[in-house]
N, C-alpha and C. Protein backbone atom coordinates (compact mmCIF):
# COMPACT_ATOMS: atom_id res chain seq x y z
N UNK A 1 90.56 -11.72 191.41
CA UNK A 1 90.44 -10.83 190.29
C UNK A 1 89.38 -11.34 189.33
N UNK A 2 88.97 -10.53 188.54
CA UNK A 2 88.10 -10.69 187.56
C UNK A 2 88.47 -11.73 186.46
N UNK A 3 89.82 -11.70 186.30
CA UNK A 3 90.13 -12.40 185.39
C UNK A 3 92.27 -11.95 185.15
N UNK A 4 92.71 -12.54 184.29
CA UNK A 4 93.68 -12.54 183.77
C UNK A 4 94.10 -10.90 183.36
N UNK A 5 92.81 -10.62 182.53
CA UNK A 5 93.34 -9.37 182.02
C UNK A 5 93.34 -7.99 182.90
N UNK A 6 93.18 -8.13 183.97
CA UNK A 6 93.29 -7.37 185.09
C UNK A 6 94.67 -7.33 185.13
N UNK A 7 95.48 -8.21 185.64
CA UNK A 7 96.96 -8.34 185.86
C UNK A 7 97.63 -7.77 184.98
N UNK A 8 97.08 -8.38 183.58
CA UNK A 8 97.86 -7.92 182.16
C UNK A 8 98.08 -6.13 182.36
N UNK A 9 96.51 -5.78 182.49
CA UNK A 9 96.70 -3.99 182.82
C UNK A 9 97.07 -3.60 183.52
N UNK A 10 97.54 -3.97 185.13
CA UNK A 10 98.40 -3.82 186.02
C UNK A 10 99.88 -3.75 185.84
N UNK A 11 99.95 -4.70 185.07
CA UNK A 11 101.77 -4.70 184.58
C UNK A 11 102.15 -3.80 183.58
N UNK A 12 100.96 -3.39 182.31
CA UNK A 12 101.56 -2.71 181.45
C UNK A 12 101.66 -0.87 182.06
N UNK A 13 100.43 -1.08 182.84
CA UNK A 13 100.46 0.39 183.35
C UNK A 13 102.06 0.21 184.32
N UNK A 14 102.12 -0.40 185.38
CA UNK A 14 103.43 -0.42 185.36
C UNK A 14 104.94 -0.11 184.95
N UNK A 15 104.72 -1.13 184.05
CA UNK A 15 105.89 -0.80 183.41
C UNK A 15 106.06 -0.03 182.02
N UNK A 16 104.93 1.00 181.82
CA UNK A 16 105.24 1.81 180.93
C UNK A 16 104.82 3.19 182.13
N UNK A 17 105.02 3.33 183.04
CA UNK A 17 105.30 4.28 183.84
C UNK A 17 106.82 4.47 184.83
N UNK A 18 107.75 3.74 183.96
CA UNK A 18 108.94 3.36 184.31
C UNK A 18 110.07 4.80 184.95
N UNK A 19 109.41 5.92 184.03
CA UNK A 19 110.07 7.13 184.48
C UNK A 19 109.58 7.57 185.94
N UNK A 20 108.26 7.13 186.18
CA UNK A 20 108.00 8.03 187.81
C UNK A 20 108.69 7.11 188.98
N UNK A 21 108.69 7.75 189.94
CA UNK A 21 108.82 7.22 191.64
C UNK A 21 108.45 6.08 191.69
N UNK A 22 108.47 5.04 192.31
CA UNK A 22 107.97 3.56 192.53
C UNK A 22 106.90 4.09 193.33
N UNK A 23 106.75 4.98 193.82
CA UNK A 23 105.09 5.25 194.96
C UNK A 23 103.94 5.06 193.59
N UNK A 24 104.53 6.69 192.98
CA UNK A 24 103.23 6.67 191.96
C UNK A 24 103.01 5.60 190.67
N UNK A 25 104.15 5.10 190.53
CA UNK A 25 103.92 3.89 189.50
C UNK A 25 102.93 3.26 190.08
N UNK A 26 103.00 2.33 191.53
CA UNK A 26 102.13 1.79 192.19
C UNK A 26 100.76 2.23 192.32
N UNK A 27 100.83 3.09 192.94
CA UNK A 27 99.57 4.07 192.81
C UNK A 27 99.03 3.82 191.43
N UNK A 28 99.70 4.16 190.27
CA UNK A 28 98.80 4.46 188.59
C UNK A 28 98.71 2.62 188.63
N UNK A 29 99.02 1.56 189.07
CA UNK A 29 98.89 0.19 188.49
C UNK A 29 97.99 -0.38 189.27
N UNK A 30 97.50 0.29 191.11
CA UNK A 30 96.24 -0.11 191.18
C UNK A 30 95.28 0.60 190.73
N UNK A 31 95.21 1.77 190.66
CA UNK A 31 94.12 2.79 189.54
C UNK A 31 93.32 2.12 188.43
N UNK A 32 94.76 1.18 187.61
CA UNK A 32 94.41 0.66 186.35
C UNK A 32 93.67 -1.03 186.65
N UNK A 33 94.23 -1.46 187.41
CA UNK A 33 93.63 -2.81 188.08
C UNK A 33 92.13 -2.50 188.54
N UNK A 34 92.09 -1.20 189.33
CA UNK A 34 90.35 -1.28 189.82
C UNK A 34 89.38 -0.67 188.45
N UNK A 35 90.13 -0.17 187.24
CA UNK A 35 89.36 0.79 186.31
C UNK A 35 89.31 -0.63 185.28
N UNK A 36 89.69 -1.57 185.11
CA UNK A 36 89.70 -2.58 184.23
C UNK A 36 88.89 -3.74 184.71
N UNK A 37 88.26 -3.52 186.39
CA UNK A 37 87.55 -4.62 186.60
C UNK A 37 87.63 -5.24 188.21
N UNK A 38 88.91 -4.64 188.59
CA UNK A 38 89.51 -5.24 189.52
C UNK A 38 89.04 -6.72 190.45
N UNK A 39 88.09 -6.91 191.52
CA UNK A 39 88.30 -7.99 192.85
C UNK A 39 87.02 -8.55 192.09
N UNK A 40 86.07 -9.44 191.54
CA UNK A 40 84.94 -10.02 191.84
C UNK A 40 84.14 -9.76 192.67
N UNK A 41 84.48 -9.39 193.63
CA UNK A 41 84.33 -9.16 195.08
C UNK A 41 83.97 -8.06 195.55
N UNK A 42 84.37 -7.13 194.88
CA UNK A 42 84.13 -5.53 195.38
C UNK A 42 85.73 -5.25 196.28
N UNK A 43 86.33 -4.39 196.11
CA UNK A 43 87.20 -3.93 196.40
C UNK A 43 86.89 -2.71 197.78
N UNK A 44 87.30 -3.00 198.89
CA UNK A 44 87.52 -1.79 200.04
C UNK A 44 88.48 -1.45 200.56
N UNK A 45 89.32 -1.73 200.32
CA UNK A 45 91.12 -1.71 200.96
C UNK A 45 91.94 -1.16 199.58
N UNK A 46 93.37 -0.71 199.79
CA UNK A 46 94.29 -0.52 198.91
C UNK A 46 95.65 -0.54 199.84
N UNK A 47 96.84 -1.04 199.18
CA UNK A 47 98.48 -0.13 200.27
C UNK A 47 99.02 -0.15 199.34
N UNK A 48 99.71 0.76 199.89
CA UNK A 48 101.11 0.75 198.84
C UNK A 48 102.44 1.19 200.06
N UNK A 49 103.30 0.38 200.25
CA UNK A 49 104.23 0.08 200.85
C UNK A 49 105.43 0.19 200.13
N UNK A 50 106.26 1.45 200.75
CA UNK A 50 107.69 1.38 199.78
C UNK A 50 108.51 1.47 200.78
N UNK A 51 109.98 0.35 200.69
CA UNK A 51 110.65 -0.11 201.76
C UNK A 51 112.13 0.32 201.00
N UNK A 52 113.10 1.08 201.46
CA UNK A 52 114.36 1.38 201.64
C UNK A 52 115.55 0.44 202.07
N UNK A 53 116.47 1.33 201.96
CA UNK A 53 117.64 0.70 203.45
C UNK A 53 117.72 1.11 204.68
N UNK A 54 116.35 1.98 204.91
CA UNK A 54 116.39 2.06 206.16
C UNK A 54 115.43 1.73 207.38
N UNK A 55 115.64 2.07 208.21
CA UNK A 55 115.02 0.54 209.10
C UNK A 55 113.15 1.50 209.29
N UNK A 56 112.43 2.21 208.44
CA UNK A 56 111.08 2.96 208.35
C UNK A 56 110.91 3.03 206.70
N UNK A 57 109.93 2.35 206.43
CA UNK A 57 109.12 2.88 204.86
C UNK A 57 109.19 4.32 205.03
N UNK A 58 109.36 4.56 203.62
CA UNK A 58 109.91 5.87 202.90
C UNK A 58 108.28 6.03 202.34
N UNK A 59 107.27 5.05 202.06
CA UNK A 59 106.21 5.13 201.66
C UNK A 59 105.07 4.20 202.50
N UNK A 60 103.98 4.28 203.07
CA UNK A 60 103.45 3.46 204.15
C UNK A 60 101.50 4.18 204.08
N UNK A 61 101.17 4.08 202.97
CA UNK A 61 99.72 4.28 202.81
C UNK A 61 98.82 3.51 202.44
N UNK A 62 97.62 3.56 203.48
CA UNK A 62 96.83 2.35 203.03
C UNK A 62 95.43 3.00 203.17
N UNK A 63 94.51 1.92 202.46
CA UNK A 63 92.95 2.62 202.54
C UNK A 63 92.14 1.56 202.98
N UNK A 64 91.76 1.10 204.01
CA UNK A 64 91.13 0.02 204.56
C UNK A 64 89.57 -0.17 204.73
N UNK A 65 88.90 0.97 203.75
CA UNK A 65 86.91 1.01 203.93
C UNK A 65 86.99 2.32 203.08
N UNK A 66 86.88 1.66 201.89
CA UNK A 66 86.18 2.96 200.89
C UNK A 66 85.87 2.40 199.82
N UNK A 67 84.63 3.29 199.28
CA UNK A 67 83.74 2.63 198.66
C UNK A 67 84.88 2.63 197.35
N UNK A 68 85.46 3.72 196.71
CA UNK A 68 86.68 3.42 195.82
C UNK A 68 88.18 3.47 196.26
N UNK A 69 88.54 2.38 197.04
CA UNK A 69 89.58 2.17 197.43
C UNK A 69 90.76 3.01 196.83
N UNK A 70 91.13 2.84 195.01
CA UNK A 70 92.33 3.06 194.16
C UNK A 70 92.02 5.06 194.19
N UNK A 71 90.72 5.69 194.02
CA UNK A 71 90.50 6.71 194.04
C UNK A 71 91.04 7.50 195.67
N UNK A 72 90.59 6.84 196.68
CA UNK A 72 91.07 7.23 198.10
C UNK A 72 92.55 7.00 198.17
N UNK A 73 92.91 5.96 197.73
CA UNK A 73 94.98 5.90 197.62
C UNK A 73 95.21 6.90 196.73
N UNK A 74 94.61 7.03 196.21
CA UNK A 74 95.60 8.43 195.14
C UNK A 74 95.49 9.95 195.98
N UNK A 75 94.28 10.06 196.41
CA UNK A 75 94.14 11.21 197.50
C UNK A 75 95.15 11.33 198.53
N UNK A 76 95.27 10.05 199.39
CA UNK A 76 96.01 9.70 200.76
C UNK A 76 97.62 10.13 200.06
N UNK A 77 97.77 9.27 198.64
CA UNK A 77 98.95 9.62 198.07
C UNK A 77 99.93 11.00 198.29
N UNK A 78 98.83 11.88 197.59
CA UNK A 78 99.31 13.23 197.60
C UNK A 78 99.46 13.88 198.72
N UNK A 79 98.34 13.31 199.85
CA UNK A 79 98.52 14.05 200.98
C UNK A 79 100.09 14.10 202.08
N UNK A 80 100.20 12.14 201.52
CA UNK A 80 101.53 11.84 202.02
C UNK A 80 102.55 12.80 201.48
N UNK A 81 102.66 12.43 199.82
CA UNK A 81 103.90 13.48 199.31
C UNK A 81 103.51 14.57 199.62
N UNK A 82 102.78 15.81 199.88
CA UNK A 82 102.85 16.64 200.38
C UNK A 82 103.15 16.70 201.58
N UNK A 83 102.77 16.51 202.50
CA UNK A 83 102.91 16.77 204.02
C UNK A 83 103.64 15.72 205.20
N UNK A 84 103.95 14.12 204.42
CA UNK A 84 104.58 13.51 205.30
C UNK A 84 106.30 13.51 204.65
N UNK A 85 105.90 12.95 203.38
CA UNK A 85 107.50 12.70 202.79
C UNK A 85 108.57 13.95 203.04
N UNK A 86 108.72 14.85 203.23
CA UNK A 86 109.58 15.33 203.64
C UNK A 86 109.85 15.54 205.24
N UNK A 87 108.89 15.22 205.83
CA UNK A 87 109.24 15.17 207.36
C UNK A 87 110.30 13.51 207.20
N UNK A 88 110.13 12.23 206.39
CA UNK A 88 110.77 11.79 206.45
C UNK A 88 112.11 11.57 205.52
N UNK A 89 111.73 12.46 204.68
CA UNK A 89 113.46 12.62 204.06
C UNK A 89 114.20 13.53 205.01
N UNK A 90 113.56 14.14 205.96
CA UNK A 90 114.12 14.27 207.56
C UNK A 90 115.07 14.21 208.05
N UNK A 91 114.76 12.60 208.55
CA UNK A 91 114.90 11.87 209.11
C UNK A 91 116.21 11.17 209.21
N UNK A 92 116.66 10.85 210.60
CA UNK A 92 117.85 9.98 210.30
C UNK A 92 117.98 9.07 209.60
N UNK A 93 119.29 8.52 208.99
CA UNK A 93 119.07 7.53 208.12
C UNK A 93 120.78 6.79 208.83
N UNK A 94 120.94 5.78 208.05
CA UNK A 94 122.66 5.29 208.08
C UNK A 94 123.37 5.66 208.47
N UNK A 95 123.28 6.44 206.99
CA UNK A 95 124.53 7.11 206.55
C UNK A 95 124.87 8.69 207.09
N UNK A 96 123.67 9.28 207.75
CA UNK A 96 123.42 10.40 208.19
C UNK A 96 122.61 10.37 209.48
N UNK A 97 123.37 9.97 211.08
CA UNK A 97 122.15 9.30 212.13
C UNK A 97 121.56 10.68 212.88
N UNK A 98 121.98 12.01 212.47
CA UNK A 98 121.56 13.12 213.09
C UNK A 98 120.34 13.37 212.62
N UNK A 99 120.31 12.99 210.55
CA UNK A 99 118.99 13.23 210.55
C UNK A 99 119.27 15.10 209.72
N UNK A 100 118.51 15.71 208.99
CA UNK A 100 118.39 16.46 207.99
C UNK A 100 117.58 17.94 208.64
N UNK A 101 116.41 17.02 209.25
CA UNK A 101 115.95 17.79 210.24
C UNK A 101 116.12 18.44 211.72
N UNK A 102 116.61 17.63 212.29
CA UNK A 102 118.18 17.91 213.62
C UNK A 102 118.74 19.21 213.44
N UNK A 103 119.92 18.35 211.90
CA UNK A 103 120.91 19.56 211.88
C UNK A 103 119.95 20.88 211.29
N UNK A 104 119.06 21.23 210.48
CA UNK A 104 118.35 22.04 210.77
C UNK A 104 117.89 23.11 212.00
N UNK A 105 117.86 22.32 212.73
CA UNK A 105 117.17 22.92 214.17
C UNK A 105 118.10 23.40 214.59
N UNK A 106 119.28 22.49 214.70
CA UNK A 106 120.51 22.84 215.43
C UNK A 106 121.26 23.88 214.66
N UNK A 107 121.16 24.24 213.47
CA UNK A 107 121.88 24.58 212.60
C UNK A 107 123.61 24.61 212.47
N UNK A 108 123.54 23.00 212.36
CA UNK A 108 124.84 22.54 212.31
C UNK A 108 124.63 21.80 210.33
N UNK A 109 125.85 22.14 209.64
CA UNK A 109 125.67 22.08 208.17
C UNK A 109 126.38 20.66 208.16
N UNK A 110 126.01 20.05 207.37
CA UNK A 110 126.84 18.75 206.31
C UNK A 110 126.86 18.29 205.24
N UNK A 111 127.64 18.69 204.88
CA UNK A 111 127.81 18.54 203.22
C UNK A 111 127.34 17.14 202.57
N UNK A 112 126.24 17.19 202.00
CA UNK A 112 125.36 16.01 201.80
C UNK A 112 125.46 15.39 200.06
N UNK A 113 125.76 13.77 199.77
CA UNK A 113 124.84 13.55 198.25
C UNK A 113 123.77 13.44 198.46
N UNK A 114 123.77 12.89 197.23
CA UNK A 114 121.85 12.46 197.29
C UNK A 114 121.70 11.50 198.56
N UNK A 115 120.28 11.77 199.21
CA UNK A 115 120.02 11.22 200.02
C UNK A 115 119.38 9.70 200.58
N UNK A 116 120.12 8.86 201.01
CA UNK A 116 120.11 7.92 200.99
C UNK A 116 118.51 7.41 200.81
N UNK A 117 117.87 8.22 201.61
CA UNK A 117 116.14 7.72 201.63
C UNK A 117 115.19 8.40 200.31
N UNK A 118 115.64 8.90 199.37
CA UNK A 118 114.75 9.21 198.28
C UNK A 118 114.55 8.18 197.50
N UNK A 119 113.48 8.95 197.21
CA UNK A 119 112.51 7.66 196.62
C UNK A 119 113.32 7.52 194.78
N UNK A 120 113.46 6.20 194.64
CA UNK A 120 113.84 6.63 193.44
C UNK A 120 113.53 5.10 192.78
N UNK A 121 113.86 4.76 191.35
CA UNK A 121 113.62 3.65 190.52
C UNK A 121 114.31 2.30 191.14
N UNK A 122 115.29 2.66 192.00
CA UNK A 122 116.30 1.44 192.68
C UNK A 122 115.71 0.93 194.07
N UNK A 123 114.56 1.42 194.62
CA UNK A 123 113.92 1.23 196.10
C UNK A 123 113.29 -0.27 195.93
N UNK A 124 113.46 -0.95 197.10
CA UNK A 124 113.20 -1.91 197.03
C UNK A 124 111.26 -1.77 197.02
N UNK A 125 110.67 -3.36 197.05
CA UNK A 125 109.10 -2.68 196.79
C UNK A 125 108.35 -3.67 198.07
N UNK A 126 107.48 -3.16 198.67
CA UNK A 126 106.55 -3.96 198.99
C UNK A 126 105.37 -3.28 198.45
N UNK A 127 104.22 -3.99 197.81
CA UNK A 127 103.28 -3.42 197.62
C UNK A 127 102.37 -4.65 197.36
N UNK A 128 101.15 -4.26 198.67
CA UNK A 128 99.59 -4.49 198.29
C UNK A 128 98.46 -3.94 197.60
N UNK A 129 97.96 -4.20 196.40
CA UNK A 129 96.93 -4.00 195.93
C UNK A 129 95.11 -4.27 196.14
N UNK A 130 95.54 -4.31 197.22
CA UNK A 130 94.15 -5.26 197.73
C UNK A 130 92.38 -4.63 196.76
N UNK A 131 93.46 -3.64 196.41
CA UNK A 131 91.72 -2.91 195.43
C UNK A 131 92.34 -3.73 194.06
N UNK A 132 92.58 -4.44 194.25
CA UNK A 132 92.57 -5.46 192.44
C UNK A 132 91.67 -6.23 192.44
């Protein structure tokens, strides 16, 4: 990193984005890491990795050759929440091994709570910033 105060803006963007998803928090804290200065180095990579209780990331996007790494993760971002994340809130899980999408097809009903794989403030985290 450039320095100290890179991190500093990483954490505050962070944790004053406490109300969103752990995807897009991540997402807005490398944004703020590459807009404050980010790698010495030049930055070409980004991930953001969000890990559950179940045995597949609920979040799994990365940018490995772009000229603005944090700008291409926010793109890839949306594309995911649009078009992948619900194929895997889907998905079998635990607590539900048929899966959301199954009983769909099959149109067999089950009376469901909230679903074990949504993304929410309690998800555990892996996350690389490699555009810092």
């Amino acid at each position: 990193m450039v320095g100290p105060q890179i991190l500093a803006e990483i954490l505050r963007v962070f944790e004053e984005s406490g109300g969103l998803d752990l995807a897009e928090r991540l997402v807005l804290a490398i944004e703020a890491g590459e807009e404050a200065g980010g790698d010495r180095h030049g930055a070409r990579s980004a991930t953001v990795t969000v890990i559950s209780d179940q045995p597949y990331p609920l979040w799994d996007v990365r940018v490995d050759d772009a000229e603005h790494p944090a700008r291409e993760l926010r793109r890839l971002h949306g594309v995911f929440r649009d078009e992948v994340l619900p194929t895997i809130r889907g998905m079998p899980t635990r607590e539900d091994p048929m899966g959301e999408a199954a009983r769909q097809a099959l149109g067999t009903p089950m009376e469901r709570k909230t679903p074990s794989n949504a993304v929410d403030q309690q998800t555990s985290t892996t996350a690389t910033g490699e555009a810092l």
